[in-house]
PDB file of N, CA and C in Angstrom:
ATOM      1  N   UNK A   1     151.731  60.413 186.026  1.00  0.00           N
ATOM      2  CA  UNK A   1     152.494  60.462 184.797  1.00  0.00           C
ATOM      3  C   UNK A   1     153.334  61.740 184.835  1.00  0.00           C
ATOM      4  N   UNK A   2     154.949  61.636 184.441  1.00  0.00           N
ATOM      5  CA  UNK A   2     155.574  62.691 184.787  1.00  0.00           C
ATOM      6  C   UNK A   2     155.604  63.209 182.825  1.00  0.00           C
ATOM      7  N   UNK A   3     155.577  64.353 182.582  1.00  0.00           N
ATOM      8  CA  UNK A   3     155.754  64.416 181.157  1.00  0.00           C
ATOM      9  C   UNK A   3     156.666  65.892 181.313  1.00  0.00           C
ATOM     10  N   UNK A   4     157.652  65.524 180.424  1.00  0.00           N
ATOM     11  CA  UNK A   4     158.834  66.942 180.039  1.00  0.00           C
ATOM     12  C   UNK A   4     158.379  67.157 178.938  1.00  0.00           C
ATOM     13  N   UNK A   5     158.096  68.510 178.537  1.00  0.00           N
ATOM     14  CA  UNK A   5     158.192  69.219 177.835  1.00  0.00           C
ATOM     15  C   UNK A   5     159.371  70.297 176.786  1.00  0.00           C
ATOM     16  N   UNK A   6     159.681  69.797 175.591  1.00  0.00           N
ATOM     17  CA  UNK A   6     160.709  70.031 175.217  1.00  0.00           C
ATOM     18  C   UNK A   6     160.479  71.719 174.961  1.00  0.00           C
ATOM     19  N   UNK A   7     161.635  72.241 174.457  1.00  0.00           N
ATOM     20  CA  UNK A   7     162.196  73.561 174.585  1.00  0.00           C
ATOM     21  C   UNK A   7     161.098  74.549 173.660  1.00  0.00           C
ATOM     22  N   UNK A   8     160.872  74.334 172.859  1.00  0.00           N
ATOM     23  CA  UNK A   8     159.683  75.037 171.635  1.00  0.00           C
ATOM     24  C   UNK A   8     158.394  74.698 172.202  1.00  0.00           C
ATOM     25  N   UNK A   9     158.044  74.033 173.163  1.00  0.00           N
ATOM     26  CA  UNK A   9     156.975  73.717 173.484  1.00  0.00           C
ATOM     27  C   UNK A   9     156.515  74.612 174.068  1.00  0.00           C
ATOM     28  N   UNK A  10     155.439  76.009 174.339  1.00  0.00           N
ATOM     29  CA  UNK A  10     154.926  76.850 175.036  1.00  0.00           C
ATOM     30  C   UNK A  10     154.398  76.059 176.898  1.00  0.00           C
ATOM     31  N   UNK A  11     155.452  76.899 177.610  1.00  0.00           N
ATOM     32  CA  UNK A  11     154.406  76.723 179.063  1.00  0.00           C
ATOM     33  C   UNK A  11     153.259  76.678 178.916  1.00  0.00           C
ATOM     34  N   UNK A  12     152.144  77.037 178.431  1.00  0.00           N
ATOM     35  CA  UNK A  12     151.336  77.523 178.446  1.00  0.00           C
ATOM     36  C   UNK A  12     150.061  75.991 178.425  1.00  0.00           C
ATOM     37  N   UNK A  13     150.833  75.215 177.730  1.00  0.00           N
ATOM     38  CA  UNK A  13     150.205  73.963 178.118  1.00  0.00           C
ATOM     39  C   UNK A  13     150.394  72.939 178.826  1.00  0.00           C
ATOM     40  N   UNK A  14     150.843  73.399 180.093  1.00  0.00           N
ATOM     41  CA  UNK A  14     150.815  72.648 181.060  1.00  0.00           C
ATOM     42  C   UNK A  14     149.355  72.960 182.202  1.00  0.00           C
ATOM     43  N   UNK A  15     149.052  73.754 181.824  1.00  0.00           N
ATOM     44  CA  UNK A  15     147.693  74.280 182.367  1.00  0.00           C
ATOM     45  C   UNK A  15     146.505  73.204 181.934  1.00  0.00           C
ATOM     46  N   UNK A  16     147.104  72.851 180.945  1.00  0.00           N
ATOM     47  CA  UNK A  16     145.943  72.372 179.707  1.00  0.00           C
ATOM     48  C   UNK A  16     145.995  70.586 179.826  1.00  0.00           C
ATOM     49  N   UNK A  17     147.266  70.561 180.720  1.00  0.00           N
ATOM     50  CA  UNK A  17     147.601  68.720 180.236  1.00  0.00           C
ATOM     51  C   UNK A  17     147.554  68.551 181.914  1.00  0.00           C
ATOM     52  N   UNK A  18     146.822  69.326 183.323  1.00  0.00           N
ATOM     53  CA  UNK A  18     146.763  69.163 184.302  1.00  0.00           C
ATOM     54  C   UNK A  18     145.437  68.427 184.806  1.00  0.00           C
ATOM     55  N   UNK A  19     146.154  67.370 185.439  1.00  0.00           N
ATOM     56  CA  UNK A  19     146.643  67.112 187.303  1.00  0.00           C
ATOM     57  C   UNK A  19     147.891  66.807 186.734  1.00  0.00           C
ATOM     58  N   UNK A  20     148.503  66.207 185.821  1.00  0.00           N
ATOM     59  CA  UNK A  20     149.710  65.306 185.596  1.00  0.00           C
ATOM     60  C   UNK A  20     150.992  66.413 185.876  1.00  0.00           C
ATOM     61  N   UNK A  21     152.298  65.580 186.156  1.00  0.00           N
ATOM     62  CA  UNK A  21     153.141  66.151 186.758  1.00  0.00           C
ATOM     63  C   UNK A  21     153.979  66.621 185.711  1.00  0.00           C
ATOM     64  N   UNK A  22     154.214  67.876 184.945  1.00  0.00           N
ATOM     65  CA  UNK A  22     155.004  68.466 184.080  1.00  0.00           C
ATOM     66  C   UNK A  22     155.952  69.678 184.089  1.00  0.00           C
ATOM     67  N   UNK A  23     156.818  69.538 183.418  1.00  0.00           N
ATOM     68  CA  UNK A  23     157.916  70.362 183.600  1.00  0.00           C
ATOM     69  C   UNK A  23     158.483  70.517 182.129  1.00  0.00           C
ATOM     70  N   UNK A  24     158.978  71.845 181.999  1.00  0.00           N
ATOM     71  CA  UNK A  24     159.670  72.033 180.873  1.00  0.00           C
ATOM     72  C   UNK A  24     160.918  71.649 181.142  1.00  0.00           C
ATOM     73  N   UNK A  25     161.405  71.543 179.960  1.00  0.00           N
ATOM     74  CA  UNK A  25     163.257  71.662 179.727  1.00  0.00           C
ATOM     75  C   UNK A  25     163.907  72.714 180.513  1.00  0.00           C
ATOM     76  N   UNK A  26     163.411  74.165 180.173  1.00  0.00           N
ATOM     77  CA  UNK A  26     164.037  74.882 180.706  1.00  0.00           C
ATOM     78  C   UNK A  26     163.277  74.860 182.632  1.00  0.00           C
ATOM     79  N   UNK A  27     162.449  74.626 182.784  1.00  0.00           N
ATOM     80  CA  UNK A  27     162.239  74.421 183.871  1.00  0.00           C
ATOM     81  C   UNK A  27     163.088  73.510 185.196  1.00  0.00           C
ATOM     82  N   UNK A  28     163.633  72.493 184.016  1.00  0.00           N
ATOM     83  CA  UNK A  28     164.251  71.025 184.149  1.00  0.00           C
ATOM     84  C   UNK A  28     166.142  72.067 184.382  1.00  0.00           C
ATOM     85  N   UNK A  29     165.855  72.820 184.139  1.00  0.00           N
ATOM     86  CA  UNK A  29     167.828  73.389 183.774  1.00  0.00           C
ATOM     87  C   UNK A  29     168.021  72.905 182.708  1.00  0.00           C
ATOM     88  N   UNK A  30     167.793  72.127 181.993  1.00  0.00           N
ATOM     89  CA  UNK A  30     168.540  71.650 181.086  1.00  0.00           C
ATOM     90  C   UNK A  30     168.268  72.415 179.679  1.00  0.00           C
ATOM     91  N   UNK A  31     168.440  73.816 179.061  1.00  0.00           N
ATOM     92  CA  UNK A  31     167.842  74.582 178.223  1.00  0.00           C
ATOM     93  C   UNK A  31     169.588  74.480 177.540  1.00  0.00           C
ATOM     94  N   UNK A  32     169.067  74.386 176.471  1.00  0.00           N
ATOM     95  CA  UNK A  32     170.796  73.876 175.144  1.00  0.00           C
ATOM     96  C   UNK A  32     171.085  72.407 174.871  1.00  0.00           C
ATOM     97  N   UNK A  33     170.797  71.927 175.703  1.00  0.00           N
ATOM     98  CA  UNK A  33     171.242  70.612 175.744  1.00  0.00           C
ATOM     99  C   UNK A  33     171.179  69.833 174.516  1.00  0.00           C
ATOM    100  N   UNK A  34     171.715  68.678 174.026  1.00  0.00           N
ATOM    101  CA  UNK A  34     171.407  68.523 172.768  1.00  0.00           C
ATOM    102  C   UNK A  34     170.450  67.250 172.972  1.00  0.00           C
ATOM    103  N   UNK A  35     169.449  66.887 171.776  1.00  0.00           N
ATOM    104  CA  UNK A  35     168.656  65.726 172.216  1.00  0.00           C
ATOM    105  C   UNK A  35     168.901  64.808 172.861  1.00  0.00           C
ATOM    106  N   UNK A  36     170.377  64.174 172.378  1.00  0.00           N
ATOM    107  CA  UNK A  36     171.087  63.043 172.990  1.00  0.00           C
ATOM    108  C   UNK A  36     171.144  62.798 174.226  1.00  0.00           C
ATOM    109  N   UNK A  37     171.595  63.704 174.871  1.00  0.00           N
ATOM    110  CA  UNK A  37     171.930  64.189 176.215  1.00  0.00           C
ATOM    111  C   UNK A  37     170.546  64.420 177.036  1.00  0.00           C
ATOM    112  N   UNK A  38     169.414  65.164 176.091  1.00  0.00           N
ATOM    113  CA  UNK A  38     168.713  65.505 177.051  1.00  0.00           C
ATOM    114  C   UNK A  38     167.258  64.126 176.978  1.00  0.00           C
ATOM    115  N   UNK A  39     167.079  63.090 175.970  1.00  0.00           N
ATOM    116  CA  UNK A  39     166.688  62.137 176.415  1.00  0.00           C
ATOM    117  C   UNK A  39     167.309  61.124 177.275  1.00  0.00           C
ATOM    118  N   UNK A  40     169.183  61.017 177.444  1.00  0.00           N
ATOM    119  CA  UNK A  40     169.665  60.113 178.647  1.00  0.00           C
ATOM    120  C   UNK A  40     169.103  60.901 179.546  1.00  0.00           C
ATOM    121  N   UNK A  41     168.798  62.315 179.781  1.00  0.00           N
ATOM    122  CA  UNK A  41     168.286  62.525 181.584  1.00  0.00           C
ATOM    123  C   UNK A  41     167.077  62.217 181.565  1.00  0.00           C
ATOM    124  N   UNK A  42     166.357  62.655 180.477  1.00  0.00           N
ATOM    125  CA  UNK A  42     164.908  62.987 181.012  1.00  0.00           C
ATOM    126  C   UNK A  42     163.895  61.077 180.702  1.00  0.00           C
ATOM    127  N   UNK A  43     165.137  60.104 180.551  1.00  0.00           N
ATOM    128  CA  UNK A  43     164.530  58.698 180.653  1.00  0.00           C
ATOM    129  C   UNK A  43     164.487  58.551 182.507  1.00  0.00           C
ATOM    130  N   UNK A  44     165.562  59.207 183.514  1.00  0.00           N
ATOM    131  CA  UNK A  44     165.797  59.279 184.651  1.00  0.00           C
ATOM    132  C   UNK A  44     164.447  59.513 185.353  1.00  0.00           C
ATOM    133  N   UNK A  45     164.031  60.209 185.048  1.00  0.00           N
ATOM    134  CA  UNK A  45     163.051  61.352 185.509  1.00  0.00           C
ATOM    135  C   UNK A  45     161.201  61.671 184.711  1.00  0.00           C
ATOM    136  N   UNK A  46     161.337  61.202 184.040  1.00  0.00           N
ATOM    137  CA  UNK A  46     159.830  61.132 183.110  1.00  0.00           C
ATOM    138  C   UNK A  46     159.302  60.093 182.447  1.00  0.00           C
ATOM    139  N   UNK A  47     157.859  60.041 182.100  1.00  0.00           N
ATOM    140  CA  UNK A  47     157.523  58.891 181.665  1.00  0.00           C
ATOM    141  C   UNK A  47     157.335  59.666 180.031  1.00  0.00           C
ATOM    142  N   UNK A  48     156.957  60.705 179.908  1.00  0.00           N
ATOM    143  CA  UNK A  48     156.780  61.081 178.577  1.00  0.00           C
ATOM    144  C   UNK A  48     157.635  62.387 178.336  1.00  0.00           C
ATOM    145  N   UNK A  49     158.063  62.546 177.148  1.00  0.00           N
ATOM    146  CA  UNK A  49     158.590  63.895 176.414  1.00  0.00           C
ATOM    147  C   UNK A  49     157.873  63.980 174.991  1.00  0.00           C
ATOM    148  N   UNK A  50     157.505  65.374 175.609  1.00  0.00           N
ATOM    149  CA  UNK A  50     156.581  66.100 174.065  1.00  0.00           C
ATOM    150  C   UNK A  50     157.446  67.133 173.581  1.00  0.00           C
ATOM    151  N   UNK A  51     158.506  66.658 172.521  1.00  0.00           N
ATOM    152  CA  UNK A  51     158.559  67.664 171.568  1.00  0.00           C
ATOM    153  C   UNK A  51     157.879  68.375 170.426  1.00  0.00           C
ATOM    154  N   UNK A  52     158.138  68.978 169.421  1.00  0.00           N
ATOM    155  CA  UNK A  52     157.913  69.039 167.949  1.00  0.00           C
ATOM    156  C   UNK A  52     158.736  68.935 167.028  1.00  0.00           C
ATOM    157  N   UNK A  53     160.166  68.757 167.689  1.00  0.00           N
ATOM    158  CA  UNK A  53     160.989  68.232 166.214  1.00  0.00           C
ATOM    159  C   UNK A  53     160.846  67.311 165.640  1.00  0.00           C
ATOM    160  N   UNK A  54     160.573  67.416 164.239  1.00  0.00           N
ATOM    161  CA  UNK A  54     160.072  66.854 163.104  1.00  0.00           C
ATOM    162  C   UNK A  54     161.281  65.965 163.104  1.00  0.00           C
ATOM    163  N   UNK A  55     162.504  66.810 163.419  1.00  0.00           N
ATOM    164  CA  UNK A  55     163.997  65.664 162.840  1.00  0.00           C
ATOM    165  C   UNK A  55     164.391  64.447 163.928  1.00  0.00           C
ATOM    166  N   UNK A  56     164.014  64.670 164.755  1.00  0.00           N
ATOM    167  CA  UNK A  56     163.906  63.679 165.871  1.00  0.00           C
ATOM    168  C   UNK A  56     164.079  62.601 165.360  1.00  0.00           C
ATOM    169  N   UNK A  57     163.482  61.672 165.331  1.00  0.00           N
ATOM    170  CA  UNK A  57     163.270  60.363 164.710  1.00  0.00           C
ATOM    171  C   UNK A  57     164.148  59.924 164.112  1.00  0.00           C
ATOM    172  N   UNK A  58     164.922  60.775 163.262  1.00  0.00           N
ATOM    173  CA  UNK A  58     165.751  60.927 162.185  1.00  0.00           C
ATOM    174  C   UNK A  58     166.867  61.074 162.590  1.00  0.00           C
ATOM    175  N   UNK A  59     167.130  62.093 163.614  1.00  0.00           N
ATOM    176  CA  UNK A  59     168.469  62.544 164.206  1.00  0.00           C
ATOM    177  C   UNK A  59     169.030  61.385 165.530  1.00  0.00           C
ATOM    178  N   UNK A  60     167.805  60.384 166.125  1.00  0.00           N
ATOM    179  CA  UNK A  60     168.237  59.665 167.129  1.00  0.00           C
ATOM    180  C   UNK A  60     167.747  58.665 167.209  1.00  0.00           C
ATOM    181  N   UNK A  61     168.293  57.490 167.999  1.00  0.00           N
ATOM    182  CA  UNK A  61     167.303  55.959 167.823  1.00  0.00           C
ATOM    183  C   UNK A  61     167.057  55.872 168.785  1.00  0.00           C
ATOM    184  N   UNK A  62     165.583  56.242 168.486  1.00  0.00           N
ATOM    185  CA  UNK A  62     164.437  56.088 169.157  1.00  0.00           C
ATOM    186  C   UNK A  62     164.138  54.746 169.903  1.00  0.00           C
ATOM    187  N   UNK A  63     164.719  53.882 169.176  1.00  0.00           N
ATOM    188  CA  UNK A  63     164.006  52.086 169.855  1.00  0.00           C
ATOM    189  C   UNK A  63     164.804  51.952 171.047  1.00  0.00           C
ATOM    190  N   UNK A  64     165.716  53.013 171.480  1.00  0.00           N
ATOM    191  CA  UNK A  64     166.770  52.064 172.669  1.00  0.00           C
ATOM    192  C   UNK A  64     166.206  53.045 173.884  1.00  0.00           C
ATOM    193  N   UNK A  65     165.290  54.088 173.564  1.00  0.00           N
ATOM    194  CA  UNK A  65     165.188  54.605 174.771  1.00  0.00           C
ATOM    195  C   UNK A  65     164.155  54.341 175.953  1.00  0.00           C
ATOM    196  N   UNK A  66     164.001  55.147 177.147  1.00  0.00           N
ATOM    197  CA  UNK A  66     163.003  54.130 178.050  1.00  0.00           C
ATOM    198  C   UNK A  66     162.363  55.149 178.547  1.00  0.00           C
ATOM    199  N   UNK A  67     162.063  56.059 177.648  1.00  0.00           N
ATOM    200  CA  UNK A  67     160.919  56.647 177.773  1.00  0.00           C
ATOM    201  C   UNK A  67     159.709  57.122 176.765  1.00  0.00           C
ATOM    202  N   UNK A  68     158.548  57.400 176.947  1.00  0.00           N
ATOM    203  CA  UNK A  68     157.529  57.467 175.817  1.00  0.00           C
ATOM    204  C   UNK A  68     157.555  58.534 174.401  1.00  0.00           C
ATOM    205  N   UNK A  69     157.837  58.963 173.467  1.00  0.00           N
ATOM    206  CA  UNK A  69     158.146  59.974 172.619  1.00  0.00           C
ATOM    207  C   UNK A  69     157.063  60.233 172.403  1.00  0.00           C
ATOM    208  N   UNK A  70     155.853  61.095 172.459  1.00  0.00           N
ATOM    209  CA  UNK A  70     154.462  61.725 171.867  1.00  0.00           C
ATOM    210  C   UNK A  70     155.334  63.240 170.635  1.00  0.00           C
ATOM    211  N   UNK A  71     155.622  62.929 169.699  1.00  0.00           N
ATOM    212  CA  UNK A  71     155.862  64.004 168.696  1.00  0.00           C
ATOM    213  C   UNK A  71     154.886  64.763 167.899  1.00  0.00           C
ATOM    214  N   UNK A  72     154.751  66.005 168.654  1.00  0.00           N
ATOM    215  CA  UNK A  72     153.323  66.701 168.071  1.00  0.00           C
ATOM    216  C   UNK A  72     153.724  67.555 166.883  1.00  0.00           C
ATOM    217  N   UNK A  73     152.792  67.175 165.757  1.00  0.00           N
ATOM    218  CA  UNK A  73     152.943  67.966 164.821  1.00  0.00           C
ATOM    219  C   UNK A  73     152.222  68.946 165.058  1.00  0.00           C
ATOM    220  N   UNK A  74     152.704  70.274 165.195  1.00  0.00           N
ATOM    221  CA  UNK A  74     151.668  71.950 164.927  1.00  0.00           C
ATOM    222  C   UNK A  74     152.423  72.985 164.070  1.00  0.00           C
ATOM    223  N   UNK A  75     151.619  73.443 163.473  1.00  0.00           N
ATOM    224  CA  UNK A  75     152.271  74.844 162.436  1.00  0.00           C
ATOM    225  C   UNK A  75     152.925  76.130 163.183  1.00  0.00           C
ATOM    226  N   UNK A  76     152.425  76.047 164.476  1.00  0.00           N
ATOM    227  CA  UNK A  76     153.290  77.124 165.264  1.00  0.00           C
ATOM    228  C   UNK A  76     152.759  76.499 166.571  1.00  0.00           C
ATOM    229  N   UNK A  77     154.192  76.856 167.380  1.00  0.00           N
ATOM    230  CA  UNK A  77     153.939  76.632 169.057  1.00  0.00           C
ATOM    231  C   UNK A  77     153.222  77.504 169.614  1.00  0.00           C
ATOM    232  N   UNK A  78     152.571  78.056 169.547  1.00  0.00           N
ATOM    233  CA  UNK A  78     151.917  78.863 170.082  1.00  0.00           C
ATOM    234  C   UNK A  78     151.034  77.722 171.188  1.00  0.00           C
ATOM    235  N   UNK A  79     149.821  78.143 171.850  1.00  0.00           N
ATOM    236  CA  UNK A  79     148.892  77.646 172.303  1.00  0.00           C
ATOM    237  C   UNK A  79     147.775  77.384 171.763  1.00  0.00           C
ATOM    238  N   UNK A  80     147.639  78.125 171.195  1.00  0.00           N
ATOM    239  CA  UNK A  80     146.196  77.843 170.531  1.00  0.00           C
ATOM    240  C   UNK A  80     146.661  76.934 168.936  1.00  0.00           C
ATOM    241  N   UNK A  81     147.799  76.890 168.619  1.00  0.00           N
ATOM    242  CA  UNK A  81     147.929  75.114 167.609  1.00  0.00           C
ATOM    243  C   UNK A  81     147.724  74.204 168.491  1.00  0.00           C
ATOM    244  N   UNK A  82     148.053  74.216 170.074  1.00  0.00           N
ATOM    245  CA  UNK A  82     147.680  73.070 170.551  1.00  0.00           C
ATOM    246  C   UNK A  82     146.396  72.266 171.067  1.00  0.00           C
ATOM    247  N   UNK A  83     145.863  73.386 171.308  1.00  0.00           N
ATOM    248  CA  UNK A  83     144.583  73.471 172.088  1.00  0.00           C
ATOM    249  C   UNK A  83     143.539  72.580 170.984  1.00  0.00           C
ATOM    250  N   UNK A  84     143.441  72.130 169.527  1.00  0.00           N
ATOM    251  CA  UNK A  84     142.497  71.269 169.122  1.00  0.00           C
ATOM    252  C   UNK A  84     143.176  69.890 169.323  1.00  0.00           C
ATOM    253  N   UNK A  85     144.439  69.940 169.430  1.00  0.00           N
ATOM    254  CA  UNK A  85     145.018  68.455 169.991  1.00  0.00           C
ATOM    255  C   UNK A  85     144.644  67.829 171.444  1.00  0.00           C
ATOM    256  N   UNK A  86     144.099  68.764 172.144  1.00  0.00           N
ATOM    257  CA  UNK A  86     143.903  68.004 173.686  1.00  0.00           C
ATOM    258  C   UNK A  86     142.263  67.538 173.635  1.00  0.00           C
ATOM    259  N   UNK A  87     141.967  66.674 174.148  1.00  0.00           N
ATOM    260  CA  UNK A  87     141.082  65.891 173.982  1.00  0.00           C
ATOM    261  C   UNK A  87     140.377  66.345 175.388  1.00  0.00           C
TER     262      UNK A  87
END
């Protein structure tokens, strides 16, 4: 499973979501990009993208794309908001 990690998302949990194959945005080059743009690449290239924008949903249509959206709600990116979400 390839999963991108959007821009607010801390490196720090890719440690945490391993064997699986992950990469950030900025890892990816693609750091600015606007959603639009950066779900046409990252459908190329990934099976999942974990953001936290809340406006997502809202700002793009979601039903036409061909890759998985996991939208995590946390009160701050930090690591440790994420860390009771991983199972």
């Amino acid at each position: 499973m390839r999963i991108l990690l959007d821009e607010c998302v801390t490196h720090h949990l890719k440690s945490h979501l391993a064997p699986r194959e992950i990469q950030t945005v900025t890892e990816a080059g693609w750091t600015g990009i606007k959603n639009s743009e950066l779900l046409r690449r990252a459908e190329d290239r990934f099976d999942v993208f974990l953001p936290v924008d809340r406006n997502l949903p809202f700002q793009q249509d979601l039903s036409r794309t061909r890759i998985a959206i996991v939208l995590v709600h946390v009160p701050e990116t930090d690591i440790e908001a994420f860390l009771p979400l991983i199972g």
